[in-house]
PDB file of N, CA and C in Angstrom:
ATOM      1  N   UNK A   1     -91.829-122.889  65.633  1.00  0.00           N
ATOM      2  CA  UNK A   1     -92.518-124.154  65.681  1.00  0.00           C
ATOM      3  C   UNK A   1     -91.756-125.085  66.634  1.00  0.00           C
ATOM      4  N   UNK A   2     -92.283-125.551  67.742  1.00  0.00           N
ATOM      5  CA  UNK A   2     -91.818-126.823  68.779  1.00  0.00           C
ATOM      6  C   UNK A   2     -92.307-128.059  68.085  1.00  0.00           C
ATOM      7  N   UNK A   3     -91.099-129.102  67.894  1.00  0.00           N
ATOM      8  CA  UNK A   3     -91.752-130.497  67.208  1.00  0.00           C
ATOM      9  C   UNK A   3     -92.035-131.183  68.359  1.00  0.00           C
ATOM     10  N   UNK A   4     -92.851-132.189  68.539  1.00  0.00           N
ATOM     11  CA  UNK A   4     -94.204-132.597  69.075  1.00  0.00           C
ATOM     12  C   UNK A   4     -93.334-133.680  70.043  1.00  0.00           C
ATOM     13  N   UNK A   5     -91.943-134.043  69.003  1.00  0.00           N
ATOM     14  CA  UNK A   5     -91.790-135.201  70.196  1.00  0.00           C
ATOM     15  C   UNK A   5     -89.851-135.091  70.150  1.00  0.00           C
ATOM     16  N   UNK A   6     -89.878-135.647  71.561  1.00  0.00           N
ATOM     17  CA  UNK A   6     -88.572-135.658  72.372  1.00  0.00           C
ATOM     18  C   UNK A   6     -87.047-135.373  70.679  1.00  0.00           C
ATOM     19  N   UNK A   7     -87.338-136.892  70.333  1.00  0.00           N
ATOM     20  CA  UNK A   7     -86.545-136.948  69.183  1.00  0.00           C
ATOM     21  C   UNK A   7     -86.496-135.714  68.533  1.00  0.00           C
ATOM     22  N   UNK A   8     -87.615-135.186  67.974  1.00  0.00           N
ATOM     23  CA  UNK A   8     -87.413-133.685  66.922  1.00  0.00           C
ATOM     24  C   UNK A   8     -86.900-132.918  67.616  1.00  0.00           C
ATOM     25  N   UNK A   9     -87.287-132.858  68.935  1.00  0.00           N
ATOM     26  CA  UNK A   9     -86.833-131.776  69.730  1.00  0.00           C
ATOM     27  C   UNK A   9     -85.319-131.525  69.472  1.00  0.00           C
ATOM     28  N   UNK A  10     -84.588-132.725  70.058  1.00  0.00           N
ATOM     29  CA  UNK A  10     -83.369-133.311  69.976  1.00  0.00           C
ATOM     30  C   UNK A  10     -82.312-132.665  68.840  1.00  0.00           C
ATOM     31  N   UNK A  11     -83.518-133.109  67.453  1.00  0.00           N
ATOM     32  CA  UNK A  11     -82.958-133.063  66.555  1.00  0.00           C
ATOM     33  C   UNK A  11     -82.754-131.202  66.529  1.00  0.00           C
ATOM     34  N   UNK A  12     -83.591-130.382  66.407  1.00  0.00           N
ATOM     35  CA  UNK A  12     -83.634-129.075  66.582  1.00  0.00           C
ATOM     36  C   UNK A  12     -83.144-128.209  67.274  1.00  0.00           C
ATOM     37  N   UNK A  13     -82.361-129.218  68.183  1.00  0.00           N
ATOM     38  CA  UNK A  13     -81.428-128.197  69.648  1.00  0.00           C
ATOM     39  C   UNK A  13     -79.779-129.003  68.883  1.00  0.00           C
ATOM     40  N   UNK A  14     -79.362-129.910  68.074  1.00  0.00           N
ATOM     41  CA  UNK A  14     -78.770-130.446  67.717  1.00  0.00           C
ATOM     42  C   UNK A  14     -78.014-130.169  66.213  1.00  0.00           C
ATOM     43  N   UNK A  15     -78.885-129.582  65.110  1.00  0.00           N
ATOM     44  CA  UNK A  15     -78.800-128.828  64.033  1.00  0.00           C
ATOM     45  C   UNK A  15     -78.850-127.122  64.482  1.00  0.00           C
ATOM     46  N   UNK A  16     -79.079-126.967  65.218  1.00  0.00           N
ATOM     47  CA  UNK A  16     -79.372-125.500  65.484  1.00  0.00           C
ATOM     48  C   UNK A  16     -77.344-125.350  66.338  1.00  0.00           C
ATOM     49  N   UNK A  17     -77.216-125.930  66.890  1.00  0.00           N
ATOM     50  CA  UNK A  17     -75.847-125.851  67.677  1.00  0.00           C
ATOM     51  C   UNK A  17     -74.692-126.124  66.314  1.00  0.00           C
ATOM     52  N   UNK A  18     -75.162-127.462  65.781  1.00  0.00           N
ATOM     53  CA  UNK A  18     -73.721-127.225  64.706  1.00  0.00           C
ATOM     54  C   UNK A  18     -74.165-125.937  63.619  1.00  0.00           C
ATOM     55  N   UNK A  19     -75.380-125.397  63.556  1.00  0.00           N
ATOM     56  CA  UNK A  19     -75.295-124.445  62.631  1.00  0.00           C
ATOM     57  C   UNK A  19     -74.522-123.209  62.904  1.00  0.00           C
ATOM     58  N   UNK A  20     -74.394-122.841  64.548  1.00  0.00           N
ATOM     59  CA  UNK A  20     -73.884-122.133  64.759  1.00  0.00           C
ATOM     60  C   UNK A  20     -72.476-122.091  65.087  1.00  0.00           C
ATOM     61  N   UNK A  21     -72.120-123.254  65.152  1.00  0.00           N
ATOM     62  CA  UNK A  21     -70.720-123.922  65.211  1.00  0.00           C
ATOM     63  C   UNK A  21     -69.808-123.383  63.977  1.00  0.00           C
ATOM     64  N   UNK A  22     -70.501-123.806  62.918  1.00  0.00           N
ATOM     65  CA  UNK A  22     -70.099-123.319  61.386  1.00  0.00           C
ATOM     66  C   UNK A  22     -70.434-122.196  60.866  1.00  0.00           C
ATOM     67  N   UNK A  23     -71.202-121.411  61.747  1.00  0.00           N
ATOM     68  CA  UNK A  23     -71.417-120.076  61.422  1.00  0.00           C
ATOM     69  C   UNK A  23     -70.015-119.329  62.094  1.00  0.00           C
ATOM     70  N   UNK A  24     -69.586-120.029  62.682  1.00  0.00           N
ATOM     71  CA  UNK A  24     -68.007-119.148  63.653  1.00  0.00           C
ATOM     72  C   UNK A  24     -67.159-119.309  63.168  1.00  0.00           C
ATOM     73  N   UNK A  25     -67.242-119.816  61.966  1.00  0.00           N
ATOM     74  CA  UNK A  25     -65.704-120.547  61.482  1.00  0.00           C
ATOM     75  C   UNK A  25     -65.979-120.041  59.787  1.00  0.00           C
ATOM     76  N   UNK A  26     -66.989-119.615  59.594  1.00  0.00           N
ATOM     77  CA  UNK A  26     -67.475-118.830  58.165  1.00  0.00           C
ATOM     78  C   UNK A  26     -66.946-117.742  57.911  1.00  0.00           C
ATOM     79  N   UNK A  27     -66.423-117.192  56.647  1.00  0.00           N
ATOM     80  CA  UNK A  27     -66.494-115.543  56.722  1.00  0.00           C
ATOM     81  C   UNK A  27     -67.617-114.653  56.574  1.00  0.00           C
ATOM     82  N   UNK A  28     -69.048-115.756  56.231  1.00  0.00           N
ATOM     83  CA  UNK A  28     -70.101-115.089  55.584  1.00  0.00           C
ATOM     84  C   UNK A  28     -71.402-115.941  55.713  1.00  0.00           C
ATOM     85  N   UNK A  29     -72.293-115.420  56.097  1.00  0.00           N
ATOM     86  CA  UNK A  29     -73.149-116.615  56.717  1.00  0.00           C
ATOM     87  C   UNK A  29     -74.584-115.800  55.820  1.00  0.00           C
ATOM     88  N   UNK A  30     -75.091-116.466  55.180  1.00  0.00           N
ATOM     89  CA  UNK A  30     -76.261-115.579  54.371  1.00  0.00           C
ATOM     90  C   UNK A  30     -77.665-116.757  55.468  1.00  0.00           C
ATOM     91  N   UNK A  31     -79.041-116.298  55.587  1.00  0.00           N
ATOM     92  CA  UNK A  31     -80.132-116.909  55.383  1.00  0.00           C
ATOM     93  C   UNK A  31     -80.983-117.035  54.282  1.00  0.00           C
ATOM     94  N   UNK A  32     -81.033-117.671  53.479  1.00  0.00           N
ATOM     95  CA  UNK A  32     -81.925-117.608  52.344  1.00  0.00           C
ATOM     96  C   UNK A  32     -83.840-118.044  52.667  1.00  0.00           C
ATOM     97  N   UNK A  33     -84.995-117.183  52.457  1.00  0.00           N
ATOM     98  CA  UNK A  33     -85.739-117.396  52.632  1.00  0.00           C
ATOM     99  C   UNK A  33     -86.616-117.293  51.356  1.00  0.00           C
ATOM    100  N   UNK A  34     -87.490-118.236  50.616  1.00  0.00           N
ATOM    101  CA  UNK A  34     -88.498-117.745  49.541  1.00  0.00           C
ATOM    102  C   UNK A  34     -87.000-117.489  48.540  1.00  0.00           C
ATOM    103  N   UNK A  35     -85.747-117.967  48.505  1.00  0.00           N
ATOM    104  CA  UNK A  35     -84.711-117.120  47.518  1.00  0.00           C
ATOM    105  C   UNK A  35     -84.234-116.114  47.715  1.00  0.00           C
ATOM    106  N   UNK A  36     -85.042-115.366  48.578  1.00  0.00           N
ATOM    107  CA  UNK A  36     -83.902-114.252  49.273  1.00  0.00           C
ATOM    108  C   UNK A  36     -82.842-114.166  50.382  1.00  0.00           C
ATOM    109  N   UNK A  37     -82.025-113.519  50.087  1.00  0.00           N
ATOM    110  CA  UNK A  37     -81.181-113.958  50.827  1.00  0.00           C
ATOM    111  C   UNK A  37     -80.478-112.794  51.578  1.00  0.00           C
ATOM    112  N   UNK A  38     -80.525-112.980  53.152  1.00  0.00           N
ATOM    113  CA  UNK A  38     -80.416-111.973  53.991  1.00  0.00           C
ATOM    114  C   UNK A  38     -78.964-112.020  54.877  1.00  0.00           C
ATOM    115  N   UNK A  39     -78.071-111.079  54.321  1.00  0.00           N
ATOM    116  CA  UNK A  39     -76.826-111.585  54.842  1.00  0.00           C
ATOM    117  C   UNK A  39     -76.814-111.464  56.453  1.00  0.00           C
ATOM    118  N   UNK A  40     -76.328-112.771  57.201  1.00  0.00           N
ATOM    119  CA  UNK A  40     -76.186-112.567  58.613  1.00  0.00           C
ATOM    120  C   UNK A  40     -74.929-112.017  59.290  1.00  0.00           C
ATOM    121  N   UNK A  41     -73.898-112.448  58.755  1.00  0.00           N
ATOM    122  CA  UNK A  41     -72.428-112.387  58.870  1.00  0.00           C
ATOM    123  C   UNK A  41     -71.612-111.747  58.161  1.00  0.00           C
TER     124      UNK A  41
END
């Protein structure tokens, strides 16, 4: 999904970078979807 305007955008290139920031510094990085949870790391 692309959000519609500049700001979301922003926000989505902005949460997406520190997520992966703290995914490097994790020992264990799960995604949880619906409660399941799919280990990434």
């Amino acid at each position: 999904m692309i959000p519609e305007t500049r700001s979301g955008r922003l926000f989505r290139d902005e949460i997406g970078s520190l997520n992966a920031r703290m995914a490097q510094v994790c020992d264990e990085v799960l995604l949880v979807v619906a409660g399941l949870a799919t280990r990434l790391k």
